[in-house]
PDB file of N, CA and C in Angstrom:
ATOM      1  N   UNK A   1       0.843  -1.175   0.000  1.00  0.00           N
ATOM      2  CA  UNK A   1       0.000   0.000   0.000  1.00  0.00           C
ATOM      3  C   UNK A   1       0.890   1.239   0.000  1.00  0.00           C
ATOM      4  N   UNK A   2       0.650   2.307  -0.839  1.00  0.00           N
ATOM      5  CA  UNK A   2       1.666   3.285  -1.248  1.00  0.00           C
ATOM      6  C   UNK A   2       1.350   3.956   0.283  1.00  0.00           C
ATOM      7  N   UNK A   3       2.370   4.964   0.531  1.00  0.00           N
ATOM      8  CA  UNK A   3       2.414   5.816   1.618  1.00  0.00           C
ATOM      9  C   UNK A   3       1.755   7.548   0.745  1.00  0.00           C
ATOM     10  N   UNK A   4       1.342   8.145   1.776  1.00  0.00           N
ATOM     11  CA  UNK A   4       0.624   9.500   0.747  1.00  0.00           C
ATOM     12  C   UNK A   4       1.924  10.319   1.021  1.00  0.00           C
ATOM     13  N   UNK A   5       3.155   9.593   1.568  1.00  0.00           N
ATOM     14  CA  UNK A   5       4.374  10.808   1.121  1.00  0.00           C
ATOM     15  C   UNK A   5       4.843  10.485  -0.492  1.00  0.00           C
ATOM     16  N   UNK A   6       4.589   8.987  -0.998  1.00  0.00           N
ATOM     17  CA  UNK A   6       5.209   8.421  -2.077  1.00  0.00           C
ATOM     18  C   UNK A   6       4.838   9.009  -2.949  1.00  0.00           C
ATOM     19  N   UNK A   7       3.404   9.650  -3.296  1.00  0.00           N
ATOM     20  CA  UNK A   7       2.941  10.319  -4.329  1.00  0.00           C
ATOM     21  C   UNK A   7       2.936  11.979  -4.480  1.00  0.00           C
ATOM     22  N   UNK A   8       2.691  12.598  -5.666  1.00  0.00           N
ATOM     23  CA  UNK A   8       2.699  14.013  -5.304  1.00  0.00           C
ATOM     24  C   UNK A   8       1.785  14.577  -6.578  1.00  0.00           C
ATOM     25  N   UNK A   9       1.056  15.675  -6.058  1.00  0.00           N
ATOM     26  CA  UNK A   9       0.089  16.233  -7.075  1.00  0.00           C
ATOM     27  C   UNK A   9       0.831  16.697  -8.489  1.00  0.00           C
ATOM     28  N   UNK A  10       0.378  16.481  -9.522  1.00  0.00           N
ATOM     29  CA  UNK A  10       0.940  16.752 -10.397  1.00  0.00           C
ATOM     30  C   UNK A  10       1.350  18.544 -10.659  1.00  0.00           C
ATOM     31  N   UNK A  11       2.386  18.684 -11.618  1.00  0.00           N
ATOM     32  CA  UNK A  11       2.864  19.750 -11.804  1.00  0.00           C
ATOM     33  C   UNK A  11       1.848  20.939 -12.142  1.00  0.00           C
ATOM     34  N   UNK A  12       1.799  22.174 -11.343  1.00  0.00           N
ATOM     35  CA  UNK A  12       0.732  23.454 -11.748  1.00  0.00           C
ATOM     36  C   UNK A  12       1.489  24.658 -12.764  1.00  0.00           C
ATOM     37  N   UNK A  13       0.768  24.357 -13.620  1.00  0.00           N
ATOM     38  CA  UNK A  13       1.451  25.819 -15.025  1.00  0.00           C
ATOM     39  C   UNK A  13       0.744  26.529 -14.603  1.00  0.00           C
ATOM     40  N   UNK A  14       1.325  27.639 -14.818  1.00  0.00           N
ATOM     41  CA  UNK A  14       1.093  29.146 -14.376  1.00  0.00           C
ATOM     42  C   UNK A  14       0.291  29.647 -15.623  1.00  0.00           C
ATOM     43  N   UNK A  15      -0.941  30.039 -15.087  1.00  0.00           N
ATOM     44  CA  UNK A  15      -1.784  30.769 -16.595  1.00  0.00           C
ATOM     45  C   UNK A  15      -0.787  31.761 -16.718  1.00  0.00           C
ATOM     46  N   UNK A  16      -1.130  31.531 -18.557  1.00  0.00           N
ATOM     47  CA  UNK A  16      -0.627  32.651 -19.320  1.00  0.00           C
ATOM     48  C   UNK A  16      -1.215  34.291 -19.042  1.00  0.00           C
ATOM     49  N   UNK A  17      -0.305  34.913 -19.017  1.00  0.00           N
ATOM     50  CA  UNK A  17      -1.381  36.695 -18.960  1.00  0.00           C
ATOM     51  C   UNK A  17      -1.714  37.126 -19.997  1.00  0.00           C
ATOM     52  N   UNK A  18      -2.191  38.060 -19.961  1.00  0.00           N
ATOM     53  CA  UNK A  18      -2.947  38.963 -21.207  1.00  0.00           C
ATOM     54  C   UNK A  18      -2.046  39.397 -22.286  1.00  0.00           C
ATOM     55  N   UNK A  19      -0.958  39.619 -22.253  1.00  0.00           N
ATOM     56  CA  UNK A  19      -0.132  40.070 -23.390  1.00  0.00           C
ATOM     57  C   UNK A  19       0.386  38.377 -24.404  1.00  0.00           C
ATOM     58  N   UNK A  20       0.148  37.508 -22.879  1.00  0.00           N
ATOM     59  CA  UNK A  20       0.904  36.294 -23.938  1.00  0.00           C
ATOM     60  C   UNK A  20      -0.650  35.708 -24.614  1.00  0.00           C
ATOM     61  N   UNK A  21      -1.390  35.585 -24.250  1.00  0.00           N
ATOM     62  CA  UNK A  21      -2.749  35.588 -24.762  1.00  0.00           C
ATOM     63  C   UNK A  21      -3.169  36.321 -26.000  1.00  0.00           C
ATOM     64  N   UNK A  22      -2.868  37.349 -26.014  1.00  0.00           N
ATOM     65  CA  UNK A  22      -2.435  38.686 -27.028  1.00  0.00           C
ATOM     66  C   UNK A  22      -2.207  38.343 -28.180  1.00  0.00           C
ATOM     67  N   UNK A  23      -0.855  38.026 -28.027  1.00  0.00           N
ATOM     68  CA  UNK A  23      -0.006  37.709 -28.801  1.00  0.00           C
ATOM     69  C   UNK A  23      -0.213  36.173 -29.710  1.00  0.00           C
ATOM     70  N   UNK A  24      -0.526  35.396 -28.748  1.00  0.00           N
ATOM     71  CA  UNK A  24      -1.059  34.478 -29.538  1.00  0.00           C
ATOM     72  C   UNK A  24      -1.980  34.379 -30.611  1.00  0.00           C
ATOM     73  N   UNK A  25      -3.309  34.820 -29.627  1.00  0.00           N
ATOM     74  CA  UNK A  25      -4.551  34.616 -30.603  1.00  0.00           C
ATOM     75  C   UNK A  25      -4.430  35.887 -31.493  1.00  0.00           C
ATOM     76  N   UNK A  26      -3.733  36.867 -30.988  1.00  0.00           N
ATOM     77  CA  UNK A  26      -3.315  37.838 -32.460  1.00  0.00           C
ATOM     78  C   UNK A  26      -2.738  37.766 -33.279  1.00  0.00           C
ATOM     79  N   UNK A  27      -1.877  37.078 -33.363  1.00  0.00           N
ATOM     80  CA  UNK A  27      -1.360  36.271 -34.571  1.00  0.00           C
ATOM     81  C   UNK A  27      -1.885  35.889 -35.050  1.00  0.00           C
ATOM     82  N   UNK A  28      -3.243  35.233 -34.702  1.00  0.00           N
ATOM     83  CA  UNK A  28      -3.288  33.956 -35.291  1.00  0.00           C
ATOM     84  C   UNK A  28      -4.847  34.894 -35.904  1.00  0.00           C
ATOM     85  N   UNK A  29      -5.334  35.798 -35.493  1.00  0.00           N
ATOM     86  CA  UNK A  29      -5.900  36.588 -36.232  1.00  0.00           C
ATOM     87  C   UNK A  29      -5.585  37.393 -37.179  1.00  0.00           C
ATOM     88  N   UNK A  30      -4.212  37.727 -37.033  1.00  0.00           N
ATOM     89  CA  UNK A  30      -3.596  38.566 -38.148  1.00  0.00           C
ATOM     90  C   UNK A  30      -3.353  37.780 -39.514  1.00  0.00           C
ATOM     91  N   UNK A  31      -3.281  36.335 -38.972  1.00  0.00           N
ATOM     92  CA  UNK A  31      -2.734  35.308 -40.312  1.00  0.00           C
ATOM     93  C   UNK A  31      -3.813  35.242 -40.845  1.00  0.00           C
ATOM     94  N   UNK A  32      -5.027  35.519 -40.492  1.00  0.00           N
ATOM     95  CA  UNK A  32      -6.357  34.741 -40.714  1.00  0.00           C
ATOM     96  C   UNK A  32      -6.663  35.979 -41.716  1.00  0.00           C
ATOM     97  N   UNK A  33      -6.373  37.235 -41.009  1.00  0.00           N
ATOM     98  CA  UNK A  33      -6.806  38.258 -41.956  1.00  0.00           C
ATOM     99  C   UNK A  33      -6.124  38.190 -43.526  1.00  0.00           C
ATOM    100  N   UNK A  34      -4.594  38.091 -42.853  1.00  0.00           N
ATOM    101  CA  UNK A  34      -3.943  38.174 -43.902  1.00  0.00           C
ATOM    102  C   UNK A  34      -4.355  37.158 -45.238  1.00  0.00           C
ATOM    103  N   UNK A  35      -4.636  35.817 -44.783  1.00  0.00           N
ATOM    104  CA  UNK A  35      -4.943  34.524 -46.119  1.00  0.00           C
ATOM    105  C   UNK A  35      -6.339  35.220 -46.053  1.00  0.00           C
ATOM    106  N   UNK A  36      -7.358  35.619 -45.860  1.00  0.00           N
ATOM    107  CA  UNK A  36      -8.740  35.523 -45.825  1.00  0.00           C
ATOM    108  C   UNK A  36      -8.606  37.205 -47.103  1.00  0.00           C
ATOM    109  N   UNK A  37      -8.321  38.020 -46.663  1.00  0.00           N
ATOM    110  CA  UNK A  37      -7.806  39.249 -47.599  1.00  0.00           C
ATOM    111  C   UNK A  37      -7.197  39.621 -48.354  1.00  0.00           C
ATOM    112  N   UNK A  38      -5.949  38.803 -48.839  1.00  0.00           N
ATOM    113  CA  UNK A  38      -4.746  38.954 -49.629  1.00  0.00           C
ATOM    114  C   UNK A  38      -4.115  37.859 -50.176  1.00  0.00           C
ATOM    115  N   UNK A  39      -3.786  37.123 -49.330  1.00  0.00           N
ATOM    116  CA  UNK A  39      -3.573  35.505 -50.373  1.00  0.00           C
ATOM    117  C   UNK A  39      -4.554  35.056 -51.188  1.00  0.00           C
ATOM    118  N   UNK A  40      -5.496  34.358 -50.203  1.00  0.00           N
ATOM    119  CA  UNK A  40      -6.326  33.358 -50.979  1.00  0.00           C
ATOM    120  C   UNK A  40      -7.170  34.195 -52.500  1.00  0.00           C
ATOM    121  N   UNK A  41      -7.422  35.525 -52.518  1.00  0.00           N
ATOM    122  CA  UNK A  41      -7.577  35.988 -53.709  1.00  0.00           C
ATOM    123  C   UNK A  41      -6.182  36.598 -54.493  1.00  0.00           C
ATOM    124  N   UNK A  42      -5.348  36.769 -54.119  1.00  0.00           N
ATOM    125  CA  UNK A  42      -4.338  36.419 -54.753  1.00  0.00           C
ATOM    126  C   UNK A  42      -4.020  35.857 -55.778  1.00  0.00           C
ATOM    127  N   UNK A  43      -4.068  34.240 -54.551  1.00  0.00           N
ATOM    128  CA  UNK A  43      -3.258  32.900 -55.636  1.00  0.00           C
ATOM    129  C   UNK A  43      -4.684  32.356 -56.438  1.00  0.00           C
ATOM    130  N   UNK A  44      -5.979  32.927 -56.007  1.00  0.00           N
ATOM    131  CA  UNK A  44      -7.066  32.309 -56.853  1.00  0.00           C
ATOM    132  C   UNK A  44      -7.213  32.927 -58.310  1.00  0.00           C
ATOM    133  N   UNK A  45      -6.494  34.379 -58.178  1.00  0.00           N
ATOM    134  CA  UNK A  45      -6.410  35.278 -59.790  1.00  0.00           C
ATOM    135  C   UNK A  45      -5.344  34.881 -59.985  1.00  0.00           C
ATOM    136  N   UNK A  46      -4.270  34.352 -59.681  1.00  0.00           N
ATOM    137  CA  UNK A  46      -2.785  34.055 -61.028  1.00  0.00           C
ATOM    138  C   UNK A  46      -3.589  32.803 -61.013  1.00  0.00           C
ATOM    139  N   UNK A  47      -4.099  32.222 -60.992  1.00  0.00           N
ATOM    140  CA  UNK A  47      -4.296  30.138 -61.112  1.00  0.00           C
ATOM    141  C   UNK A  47      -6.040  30.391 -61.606  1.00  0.00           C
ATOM    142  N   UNK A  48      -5.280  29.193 -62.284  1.00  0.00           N
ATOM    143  CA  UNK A  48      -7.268  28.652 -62.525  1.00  0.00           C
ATOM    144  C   UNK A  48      -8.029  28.117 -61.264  1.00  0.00           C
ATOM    145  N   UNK A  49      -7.585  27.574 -60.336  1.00  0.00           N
ATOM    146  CA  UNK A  49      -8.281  26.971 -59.552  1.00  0.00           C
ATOM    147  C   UNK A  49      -8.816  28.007 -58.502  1.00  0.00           C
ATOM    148  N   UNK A  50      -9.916  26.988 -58.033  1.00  0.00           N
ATOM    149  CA  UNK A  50     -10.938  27.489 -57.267  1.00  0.00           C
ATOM    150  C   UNK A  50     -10.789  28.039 -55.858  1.00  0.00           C
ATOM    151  N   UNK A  51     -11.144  29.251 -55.668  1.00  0.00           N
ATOM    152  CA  UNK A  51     -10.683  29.948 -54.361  1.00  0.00           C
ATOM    153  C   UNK A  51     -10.913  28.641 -52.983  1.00  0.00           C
ATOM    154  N   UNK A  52     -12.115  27.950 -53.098  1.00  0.00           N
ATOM    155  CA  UNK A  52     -11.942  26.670 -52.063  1.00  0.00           C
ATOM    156  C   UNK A  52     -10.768  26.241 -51.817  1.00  0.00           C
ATOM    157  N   UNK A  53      -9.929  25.324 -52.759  1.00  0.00           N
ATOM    158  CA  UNK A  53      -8.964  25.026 -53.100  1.00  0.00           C
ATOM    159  C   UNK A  53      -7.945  25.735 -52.509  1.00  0.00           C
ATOM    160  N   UNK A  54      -7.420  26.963 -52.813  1.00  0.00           N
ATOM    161  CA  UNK A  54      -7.105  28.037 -52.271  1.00  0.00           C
ATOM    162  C   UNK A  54      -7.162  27.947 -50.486  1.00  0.00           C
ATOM    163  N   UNK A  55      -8.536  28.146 -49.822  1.00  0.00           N
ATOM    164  CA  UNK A  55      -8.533  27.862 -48.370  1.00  0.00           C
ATOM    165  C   UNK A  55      -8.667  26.938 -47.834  1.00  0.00           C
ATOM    166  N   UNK A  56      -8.382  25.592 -48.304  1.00  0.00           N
ATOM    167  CA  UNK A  56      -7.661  24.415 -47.606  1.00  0.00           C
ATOM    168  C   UNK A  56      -6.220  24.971 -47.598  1.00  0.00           C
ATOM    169  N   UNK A  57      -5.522  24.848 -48.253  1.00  0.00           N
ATOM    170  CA  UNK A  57      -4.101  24.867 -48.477  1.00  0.00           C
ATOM    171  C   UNK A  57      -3.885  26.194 -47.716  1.00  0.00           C
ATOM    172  N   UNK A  58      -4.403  27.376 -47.893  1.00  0.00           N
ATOM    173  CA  UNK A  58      -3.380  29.090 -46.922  1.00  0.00           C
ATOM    174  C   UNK A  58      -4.096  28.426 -46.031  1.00  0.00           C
ATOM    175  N   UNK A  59      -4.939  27.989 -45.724  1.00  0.00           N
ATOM    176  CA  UNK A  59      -5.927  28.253 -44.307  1.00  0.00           C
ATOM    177  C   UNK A  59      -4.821  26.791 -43.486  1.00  0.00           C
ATOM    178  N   UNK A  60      -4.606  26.035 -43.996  1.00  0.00           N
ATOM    179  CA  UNK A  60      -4.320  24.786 -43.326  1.00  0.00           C
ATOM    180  C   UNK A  60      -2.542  25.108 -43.127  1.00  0.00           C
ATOM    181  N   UNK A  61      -2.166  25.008 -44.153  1.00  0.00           N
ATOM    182  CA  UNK A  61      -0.438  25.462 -43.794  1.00  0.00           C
ATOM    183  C   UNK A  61      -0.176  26.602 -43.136  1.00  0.00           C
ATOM    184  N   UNK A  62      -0.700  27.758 -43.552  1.00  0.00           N
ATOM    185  CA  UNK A  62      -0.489  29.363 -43.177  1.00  0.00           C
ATOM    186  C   UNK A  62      -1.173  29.612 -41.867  1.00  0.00           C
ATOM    187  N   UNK A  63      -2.202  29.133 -41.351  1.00  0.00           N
ATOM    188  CA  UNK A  63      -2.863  29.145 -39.874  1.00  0.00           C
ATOM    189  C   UNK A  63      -2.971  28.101 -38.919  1.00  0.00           C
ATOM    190  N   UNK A  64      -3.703  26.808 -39.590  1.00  0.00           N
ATOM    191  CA  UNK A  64      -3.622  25.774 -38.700  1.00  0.00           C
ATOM    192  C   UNK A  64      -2.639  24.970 -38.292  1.00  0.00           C
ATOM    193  N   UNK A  65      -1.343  24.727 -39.034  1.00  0.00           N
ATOM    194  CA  UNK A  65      -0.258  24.438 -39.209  1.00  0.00           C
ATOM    195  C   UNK A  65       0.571  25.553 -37.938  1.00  0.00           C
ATOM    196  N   UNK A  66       0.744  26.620 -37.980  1.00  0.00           N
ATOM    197  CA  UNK A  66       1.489  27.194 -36.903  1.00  0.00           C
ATOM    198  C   UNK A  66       0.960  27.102 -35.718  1.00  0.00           C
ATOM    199  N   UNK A  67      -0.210  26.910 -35.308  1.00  0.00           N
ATOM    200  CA  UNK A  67      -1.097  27.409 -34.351  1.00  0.00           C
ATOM    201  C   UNK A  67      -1.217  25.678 -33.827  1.00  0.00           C
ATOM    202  N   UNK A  68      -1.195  24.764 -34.448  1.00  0.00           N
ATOM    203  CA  UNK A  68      -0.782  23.420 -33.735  1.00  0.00           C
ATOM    204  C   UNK A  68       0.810  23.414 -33.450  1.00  0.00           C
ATOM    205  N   UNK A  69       1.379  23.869 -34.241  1.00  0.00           N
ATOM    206  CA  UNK A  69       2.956  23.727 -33.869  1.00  0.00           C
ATOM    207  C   UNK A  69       2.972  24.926 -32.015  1.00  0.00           C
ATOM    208  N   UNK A  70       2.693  25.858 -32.057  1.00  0.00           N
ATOM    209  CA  UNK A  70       2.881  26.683 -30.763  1.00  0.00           C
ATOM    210  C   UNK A  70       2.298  26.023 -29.720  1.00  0.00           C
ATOM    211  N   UNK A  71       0.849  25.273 -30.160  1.00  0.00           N
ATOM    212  CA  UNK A  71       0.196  24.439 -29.439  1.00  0.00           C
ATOM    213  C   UNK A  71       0.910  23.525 -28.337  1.00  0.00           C
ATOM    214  N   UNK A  72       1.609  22.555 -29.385  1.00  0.00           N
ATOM    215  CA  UNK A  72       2.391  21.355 -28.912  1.00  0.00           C
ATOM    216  C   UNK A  72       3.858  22.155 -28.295  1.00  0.00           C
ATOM    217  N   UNK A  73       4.221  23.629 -28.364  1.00  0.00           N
ATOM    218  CA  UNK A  73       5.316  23.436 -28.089  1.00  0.00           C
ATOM    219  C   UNK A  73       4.919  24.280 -26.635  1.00  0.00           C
ATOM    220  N   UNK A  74       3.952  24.800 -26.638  1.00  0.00           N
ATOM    221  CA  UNK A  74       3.741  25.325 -24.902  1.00  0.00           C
ATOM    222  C   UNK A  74       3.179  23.997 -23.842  1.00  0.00           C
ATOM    223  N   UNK A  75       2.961  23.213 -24.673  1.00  0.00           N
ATOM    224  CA  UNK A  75       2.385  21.986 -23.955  1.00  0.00           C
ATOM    225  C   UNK A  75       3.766  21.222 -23.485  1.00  0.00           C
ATOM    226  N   UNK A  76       4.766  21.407 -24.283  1.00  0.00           N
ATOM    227  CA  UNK A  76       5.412  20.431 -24.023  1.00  0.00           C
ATOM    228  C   UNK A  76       6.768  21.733 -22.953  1.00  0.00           C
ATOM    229  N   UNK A  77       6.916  23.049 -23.189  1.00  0.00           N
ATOM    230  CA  UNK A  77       7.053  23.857 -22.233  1.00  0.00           C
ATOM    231  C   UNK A  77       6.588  23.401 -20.599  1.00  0.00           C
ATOM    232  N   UNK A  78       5.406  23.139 -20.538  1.00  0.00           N
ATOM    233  CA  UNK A  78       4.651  22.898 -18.955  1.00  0.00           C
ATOM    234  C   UNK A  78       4.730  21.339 -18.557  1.00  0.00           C
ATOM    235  N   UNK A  79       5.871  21.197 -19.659  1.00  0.00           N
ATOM    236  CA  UNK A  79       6.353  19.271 -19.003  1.00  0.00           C
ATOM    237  C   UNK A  79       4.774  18.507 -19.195  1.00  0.00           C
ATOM    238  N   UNK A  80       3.959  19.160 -19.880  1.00  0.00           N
ATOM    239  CA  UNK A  80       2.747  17.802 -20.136  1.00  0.00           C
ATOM    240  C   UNK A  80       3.626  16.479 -20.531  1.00  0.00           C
ATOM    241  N   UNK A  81       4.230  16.481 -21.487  1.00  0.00           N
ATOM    242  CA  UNK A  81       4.844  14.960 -22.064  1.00  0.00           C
ATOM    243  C   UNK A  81       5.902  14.266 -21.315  1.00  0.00           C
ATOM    244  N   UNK A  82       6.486  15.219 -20.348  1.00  0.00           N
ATOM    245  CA  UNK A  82       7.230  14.013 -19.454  1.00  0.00           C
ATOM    246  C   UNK A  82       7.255  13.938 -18.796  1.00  0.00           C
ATOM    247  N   UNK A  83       6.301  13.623 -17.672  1.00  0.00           N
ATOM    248  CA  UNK A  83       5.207  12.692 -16.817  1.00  0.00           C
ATOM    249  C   UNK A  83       4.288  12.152 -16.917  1.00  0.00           C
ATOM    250  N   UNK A  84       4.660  10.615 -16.934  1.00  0.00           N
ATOM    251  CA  UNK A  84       3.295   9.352 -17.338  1.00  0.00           C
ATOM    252  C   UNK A  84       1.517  10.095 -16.390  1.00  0.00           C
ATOM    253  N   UNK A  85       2.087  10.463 -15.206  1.00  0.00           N
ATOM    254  CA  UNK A  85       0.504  10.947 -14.533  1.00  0.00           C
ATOM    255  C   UNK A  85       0.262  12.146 -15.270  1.00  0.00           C
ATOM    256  N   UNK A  86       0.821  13.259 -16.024  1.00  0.00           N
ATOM    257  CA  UNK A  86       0.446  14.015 -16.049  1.00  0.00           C
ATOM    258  C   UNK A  86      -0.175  13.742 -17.935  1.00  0.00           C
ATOM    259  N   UNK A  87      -0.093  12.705 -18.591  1.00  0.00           N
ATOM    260  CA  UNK A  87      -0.295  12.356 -20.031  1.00  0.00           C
ATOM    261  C   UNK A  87      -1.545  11.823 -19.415  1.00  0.00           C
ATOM    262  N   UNK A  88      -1.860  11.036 -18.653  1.00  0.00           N
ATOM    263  CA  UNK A  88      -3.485  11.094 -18.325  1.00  0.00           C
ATOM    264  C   UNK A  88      -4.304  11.988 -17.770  1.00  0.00           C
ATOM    265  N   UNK A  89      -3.512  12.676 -17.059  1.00  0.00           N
ATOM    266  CA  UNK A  89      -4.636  13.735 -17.161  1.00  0.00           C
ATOM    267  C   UNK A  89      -5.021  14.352 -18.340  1.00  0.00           C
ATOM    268  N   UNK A  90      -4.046  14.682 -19.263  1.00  0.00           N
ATOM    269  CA  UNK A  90      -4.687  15.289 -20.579  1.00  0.00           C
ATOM    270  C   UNK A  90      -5.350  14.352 -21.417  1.00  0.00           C
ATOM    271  N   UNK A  91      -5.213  13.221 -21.440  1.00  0.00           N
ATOM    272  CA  UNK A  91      -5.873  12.393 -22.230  1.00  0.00           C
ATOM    273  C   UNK A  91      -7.268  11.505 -21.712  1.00  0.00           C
ATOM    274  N   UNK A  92      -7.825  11.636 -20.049  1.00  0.00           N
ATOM    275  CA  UNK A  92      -9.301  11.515 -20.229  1.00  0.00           C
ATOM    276  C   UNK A  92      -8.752  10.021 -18.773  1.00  0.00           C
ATOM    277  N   UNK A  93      -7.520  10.226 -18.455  1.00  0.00           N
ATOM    278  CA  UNK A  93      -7.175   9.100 -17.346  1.00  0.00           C
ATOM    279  C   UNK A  93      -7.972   9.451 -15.927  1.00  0.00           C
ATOM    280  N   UNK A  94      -7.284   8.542 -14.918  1.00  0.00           N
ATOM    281  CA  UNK A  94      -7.445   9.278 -13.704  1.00  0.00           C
ATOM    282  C   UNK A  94      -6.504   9.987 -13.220  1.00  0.00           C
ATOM    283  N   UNK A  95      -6.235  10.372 -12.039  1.00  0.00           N
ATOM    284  CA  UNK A  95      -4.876  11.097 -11.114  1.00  0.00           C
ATOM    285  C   UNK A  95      -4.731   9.883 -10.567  1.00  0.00           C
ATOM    286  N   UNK A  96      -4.495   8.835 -10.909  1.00  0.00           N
ATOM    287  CA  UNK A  96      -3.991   8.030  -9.523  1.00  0.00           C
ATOM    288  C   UNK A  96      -2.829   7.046  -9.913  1.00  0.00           C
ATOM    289  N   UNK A  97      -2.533   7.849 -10.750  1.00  0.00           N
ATOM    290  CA  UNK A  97      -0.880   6.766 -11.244  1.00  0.00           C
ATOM    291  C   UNK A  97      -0.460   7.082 -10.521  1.00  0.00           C
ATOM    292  N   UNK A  98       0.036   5.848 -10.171  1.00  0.00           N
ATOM    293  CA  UNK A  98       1.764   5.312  -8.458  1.00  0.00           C
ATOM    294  C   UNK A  98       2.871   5.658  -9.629  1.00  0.00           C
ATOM    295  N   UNK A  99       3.752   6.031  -8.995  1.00  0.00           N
ATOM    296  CA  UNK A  99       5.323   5.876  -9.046  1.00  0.00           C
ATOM    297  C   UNK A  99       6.020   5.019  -8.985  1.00  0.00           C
ATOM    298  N   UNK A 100       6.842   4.580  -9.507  1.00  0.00           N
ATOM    299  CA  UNK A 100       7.106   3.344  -9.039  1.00  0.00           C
ATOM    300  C   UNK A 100       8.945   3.275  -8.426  1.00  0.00           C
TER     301      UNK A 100
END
């Protein structure tokens, strides 16, 4: 039977503040403006193809593509990936992984 000194609450990240919040989702609005206003009609007048076409590709490389990459790299900043207890908590586990 584990002792309750053996275990320890998992690691607490410090919310982000308002400027890093900012900065994020402003980017990621500025990119949005930028392909939604200036690319995607852009590359839809030099090309035959269809502005759709067009916002898979800016919308997916040019926005969703960075915005998963910052994703995974503040996640992996707050040590989510290296601690087995702390990969279940993000993934739907319990808190009660032992140490071993």
């Amino acid at each position: 039977m584990p002792q309750a000194s053996d275990t320890s609450p998992p690691a607490q990240t410090a919310p982000m503040g308002w400027i890093q919040t900012l900065a994020i989702f402003g980017l990621a609005a500025l990119l949005l403006f930028a392909a939604t206003g200036f690319l995607i009609p852009a590359f839809s007048e030099a090309s035959d193809l269809e502005p759709i076409l067009w916002w898979f590709w800016v919308g997916g490389l040019g926005l969703f593509a960075p915005l998963g990459m910052a994703g995974y790299i503040l996640l992996h900043q707050a040590s989510v990936f290296s601690e087995p207890a702390q990969q279940h908590r993000f993934i739907g586990g319990n808190n009660t992984h032992q140490r071993s």
